[in-house]
Structure formats: structure tokens, C-alpha cells
N, C-alpha and C. Protein backbone atom coordinates (compact mmCIF):
# COMPACT_ATOMS: atom_id res chain seq x y z
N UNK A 1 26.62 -14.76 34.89
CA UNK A 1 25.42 -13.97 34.93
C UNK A 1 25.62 -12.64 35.66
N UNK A 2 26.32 -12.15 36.32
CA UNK A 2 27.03 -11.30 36.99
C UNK A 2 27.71 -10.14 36.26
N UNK A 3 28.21 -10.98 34.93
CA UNK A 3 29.57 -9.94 34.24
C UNK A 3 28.11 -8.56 33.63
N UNK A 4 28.97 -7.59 33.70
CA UNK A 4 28.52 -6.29 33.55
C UNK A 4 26.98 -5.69 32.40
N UNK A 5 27.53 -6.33 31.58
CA UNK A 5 26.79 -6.01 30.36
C UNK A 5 25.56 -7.30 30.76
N UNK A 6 25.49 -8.45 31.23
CA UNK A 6 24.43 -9.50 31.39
C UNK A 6 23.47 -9.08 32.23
N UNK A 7 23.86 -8.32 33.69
CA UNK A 7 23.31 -8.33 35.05
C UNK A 7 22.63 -7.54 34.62
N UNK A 8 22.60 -6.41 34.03
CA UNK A 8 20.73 -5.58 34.09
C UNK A 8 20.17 -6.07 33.35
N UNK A 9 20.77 -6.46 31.90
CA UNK A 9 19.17 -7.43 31.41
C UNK A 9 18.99 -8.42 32.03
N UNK A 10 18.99 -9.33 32.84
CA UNK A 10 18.43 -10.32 33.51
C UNK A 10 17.64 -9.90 34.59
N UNK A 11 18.59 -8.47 35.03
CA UNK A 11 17.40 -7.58 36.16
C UNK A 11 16.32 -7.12 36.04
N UNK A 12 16.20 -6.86 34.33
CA UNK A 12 14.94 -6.87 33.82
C UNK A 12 13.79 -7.00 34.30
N UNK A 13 14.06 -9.02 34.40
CA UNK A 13 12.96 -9.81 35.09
C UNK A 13 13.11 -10.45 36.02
N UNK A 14 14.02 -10.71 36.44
CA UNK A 14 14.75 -11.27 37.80
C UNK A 14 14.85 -10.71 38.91
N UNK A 15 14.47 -11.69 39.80
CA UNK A 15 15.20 -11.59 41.34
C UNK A 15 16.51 -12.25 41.33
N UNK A 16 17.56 -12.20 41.29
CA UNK A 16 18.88 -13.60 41.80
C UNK A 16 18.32 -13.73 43.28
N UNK A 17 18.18 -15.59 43.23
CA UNK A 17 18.46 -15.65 44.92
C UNK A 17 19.20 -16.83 44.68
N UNK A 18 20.33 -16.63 45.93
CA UNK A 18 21.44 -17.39 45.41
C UNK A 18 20.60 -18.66 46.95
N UNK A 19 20.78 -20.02 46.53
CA UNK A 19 20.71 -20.88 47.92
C UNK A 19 21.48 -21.88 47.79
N UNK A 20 23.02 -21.79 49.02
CA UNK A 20 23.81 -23.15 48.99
C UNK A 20 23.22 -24.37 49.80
N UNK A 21 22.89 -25.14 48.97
CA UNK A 21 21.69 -26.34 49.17
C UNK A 21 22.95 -27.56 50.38
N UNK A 22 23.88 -26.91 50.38
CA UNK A 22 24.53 -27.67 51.26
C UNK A 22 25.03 -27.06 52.72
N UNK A 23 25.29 -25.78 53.02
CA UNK A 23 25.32 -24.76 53.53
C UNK A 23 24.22 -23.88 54.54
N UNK A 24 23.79 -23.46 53.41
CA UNK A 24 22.65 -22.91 54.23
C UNK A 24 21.32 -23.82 54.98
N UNK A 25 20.77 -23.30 55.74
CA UNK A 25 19.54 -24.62 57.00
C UNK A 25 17.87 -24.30 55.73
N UNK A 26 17.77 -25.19 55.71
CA UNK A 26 16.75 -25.36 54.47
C UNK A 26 16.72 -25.26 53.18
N UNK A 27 17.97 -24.95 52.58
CA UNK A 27 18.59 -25.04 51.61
C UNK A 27 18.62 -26.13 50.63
N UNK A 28 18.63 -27.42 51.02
CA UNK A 28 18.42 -28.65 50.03
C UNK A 28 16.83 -29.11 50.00
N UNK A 29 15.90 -28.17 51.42
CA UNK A 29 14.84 -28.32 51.08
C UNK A 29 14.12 -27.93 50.31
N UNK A 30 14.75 -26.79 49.84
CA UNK A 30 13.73 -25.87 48.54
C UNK A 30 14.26 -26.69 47.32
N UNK A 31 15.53 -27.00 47.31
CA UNK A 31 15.72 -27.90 45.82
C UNK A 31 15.13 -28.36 45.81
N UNK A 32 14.96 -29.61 46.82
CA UNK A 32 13.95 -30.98 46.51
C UNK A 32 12.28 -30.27 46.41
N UNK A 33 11.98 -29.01 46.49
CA UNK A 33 10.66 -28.49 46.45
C UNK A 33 10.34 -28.44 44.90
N UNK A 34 12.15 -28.34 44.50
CA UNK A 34 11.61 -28.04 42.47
C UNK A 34 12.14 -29.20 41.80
N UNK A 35 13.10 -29.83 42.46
CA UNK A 35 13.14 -30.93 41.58
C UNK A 35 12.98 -32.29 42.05
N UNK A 36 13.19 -33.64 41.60
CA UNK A 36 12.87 -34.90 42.01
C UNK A 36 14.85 -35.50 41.28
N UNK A 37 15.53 -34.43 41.05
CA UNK A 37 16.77 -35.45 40.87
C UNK A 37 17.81 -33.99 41.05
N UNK A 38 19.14 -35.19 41.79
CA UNK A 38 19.79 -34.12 42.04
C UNK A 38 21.13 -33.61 40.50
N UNK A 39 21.40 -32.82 40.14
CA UNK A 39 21.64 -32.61 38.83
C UNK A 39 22.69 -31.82 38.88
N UNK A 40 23.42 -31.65 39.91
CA UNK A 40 24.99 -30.76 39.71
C UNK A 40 24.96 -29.44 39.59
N UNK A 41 25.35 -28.55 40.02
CA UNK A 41 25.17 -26.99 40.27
C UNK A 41 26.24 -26.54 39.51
N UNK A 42 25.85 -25.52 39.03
CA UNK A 42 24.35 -24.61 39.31
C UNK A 42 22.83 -25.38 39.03
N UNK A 43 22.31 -25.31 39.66
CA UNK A 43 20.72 -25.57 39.16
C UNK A 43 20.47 -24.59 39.66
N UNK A 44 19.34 -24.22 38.44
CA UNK A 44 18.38 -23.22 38.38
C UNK A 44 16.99 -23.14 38.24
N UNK A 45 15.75 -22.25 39.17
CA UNK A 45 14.66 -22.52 38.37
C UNK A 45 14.00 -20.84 38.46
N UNK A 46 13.61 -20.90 37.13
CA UNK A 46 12.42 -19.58 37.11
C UNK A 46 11.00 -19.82 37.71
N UNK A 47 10.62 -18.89 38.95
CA UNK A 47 9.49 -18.90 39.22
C UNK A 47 8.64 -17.92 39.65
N UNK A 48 7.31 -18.23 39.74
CA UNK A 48 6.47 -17.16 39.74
C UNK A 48 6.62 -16.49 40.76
N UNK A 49 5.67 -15.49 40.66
CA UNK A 49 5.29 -14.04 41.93
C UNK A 49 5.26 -15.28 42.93
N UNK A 50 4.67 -16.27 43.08
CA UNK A 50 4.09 -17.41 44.08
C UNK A 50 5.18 -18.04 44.68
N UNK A 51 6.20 -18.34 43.84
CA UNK A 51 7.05 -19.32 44.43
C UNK A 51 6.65 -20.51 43.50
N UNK A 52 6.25 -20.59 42.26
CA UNK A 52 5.67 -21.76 41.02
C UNK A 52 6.57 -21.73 40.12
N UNK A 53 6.89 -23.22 40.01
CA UNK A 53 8.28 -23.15 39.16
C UNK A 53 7.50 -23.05 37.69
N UNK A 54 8.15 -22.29 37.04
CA UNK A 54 7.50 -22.07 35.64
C UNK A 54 8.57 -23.25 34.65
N UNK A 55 10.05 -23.21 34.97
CA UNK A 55 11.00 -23.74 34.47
C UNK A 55 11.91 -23.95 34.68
N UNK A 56 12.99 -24.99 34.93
CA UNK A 56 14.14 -25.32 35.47
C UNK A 56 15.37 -25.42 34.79
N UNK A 57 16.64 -25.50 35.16
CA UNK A 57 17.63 -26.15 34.24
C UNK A 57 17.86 -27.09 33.72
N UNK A 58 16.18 -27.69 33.82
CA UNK A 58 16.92 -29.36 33.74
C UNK A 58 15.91 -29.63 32.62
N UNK A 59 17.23 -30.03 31.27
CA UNK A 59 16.77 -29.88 29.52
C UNK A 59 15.63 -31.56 30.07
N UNK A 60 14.67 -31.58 29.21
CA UNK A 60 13.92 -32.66 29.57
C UNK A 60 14.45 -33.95 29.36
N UNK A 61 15.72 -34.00 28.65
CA UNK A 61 16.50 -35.30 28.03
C UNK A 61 17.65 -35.00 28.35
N UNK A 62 18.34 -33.94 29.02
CA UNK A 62 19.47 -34.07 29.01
C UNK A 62 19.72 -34.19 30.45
N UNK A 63 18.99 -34.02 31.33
CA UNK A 63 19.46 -33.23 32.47
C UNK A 63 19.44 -31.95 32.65
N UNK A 64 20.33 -31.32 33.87
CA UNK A 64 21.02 -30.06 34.31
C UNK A 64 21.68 -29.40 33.22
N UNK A 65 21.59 -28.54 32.97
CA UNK A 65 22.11 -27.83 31.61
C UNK A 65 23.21 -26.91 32.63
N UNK A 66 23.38 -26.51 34.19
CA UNK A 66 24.24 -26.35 34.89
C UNK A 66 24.66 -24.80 34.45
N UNK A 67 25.72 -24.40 34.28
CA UNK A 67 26.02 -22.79 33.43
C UNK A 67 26.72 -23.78 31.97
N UNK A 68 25.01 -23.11 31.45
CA UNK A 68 25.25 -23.53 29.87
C UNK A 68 26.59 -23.10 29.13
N UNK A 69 27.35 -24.54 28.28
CA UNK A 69 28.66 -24.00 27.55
C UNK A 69 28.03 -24.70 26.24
N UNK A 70 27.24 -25.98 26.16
CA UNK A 70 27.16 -26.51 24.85
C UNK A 70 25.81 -26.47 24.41
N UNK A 71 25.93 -26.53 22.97
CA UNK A 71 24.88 -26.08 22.48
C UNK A 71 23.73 -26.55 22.88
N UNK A 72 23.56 -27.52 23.50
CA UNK A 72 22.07 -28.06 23.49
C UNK A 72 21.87 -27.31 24.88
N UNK A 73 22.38 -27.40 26.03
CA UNK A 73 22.44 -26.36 26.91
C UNK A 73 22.42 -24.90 27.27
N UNK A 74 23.38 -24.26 25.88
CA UNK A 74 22.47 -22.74 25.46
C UNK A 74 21.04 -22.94 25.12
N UNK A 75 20.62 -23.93 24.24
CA UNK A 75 19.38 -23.82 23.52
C UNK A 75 18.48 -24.19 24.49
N UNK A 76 18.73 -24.26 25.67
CA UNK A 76 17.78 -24.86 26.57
C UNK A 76 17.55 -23.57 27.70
N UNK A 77 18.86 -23.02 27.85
CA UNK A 77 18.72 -21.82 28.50
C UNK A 77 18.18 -20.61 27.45
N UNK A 78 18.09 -20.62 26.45
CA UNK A 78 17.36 -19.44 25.34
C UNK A 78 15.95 -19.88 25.71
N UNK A 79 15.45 -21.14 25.88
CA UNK A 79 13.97 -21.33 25.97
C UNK A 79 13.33 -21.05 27.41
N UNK A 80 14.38 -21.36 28.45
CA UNK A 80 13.96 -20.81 29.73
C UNK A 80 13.61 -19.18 29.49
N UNK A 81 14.66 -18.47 29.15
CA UNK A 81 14.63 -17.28 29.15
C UNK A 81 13.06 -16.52 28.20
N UNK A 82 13.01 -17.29 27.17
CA UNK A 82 11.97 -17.36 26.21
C UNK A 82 10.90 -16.93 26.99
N UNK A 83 10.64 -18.23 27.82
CA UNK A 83 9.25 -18.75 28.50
C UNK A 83 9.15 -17.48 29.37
N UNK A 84 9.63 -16.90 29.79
CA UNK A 84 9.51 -16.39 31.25
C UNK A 84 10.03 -14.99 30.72
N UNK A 85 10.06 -14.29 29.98
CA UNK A 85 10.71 -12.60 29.57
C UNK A 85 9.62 -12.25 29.26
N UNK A 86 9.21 -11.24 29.90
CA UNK A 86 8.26 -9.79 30.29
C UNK A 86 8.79 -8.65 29.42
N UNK A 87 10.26 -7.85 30.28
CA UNK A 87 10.63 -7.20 29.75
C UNK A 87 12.14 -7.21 29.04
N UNK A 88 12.18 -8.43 29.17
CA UNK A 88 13.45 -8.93 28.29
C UNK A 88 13.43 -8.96 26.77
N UNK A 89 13.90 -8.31 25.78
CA UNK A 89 13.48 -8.60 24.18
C UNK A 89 14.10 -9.05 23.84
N UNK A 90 13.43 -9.99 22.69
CA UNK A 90 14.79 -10.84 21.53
C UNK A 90 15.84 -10.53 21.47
N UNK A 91 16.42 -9.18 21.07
CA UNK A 91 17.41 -8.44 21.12
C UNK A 91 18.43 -8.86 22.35
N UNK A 92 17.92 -8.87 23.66
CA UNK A 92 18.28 -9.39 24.90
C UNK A 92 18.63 -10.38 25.05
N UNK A 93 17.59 -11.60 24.32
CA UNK A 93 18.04 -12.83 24.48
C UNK A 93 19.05 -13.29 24.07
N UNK A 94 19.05 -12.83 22.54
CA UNK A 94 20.65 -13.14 21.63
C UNK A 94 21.61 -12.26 22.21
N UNK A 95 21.83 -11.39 23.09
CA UNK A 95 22.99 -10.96 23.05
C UNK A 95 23.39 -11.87 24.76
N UNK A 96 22.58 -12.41 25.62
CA UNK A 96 22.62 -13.41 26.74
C UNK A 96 23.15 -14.36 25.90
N UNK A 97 22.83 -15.28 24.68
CA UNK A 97 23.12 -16.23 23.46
C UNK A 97 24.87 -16.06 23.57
N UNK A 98 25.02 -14.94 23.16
CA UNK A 98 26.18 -14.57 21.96
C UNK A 98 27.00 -14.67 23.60
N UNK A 99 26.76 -14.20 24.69
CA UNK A 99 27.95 -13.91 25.59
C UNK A 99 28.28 -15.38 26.15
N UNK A 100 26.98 -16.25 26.43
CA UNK A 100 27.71 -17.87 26.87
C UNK A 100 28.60 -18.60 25.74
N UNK A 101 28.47 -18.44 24.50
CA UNK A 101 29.05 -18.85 23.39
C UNK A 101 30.19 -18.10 23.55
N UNK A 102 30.39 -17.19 23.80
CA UNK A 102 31.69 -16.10 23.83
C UNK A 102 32.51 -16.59 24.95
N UNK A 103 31.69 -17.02 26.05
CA UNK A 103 32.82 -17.09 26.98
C UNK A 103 33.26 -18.49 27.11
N UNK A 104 31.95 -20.19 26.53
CA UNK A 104 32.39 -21.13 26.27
C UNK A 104 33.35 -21.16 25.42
N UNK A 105 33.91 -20.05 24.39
CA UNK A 105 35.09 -20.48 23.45
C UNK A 105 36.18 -19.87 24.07
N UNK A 106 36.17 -18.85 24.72
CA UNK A 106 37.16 -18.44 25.38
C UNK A 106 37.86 -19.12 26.76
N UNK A 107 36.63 -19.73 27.58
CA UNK A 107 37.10 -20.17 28.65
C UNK A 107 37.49 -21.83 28.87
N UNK A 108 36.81 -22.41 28.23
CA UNK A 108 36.91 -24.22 28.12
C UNK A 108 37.63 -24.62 26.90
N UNK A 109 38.34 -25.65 27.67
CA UNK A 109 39.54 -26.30 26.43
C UNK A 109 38.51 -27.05 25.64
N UNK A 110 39.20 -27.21 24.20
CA UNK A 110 38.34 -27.77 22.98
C UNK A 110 37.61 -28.96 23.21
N UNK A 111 36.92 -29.27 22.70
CA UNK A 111 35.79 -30.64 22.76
C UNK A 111 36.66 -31.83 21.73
């Protein structure tokens, strides 16, 4: 989410706040504030101006979708992004799409 071409469209609509839930002093308390299971990191959640989780990483059947590589895990991170883009456009979303697919074939050995 970092690499060059990703980080301003996500800045779009985003804050990044990074929290090591093991590390930092209240850190596993805000997890357990959004979720009820622990699900392997990255976890992620989009939330409001408030601090209201609108949506999490965690696909409703699958779990932690974690940094999406497989498809049901992109398609779960396209719908987060979906739910929650202001000034993010379609255009935006598929090319966020096209770069996890790009870098799942480039970076992870075959299935």
C-alpha cells in the first residue's frame, strides 16, 4: 500500500494509522475494540470521522483477507474499498485491483 503509484490514491480517502497490537501500550486494545477474533496481520479496518468501523478485513466466511493475494481476498478488499470511497473512482479501484494481482503473480510461488 505504500508502493508509489498506490499511496496517493488511497490518500484520497485515508488516514494510514499503523498500530503494533503487540508493541505498542494499548495497541491490542483497539483491535479487540473492532474485532471479536484474532485473524493474523495485517488486519485492517475502515472507519469513520468517529472512530466507527464501517468495515474490516475480515471476508464474512473467510476470515482475515490479511494483504490480499487470492482472489476471494482481492474481491473482498475491492468491496471494502467500494463501501467507503468518497474520492476514490472506479478507475482507482481497478487499478488498486490490477496492482495486488500484479504483485501476487510476481511475488508468491504458484498455488
Amino acid at each position: 500500500m505504500a508502493l508509489k503509484e498506490v499511496a496517493p490514491i488511497l490518500a484520497k480517502d485515508f488516514v494510514d494509522v499503523r498500530i503494533d497490537t503487540d508493541r505498542m501500550i494499548g495497541g491490542n486494545d483497539i483491535l479487540k475494540r473492532y474485532t471479536k477474533t484474532q485473524g493474523g496481520i495485517p488486519w485492517f479496518v475502515f472507519t469513520d470521522g468517529d472512530g466507527k468501523a464501517i468495515i474490516t478485513s475480515d471476508d464474512p466466511e473467510r476470515g482475515n483477507v490479511g494483504f490480499p493475494a487470492q482472489d476471494f481476498e482481492i474481491a473482498h478488499f475491492r468491496r471494502m474499498v467500494e463501501r467507503v470511497a468518497r474520492s476514490i473512482t472506479p478507475a482507482d479501484i481497478d487499478f488498486l485491483v490490477k496492482s495486488l494481482v500484479a504483485f501476487r503473480d510476481v511475488k508468491l510461488p504458484p498455488r
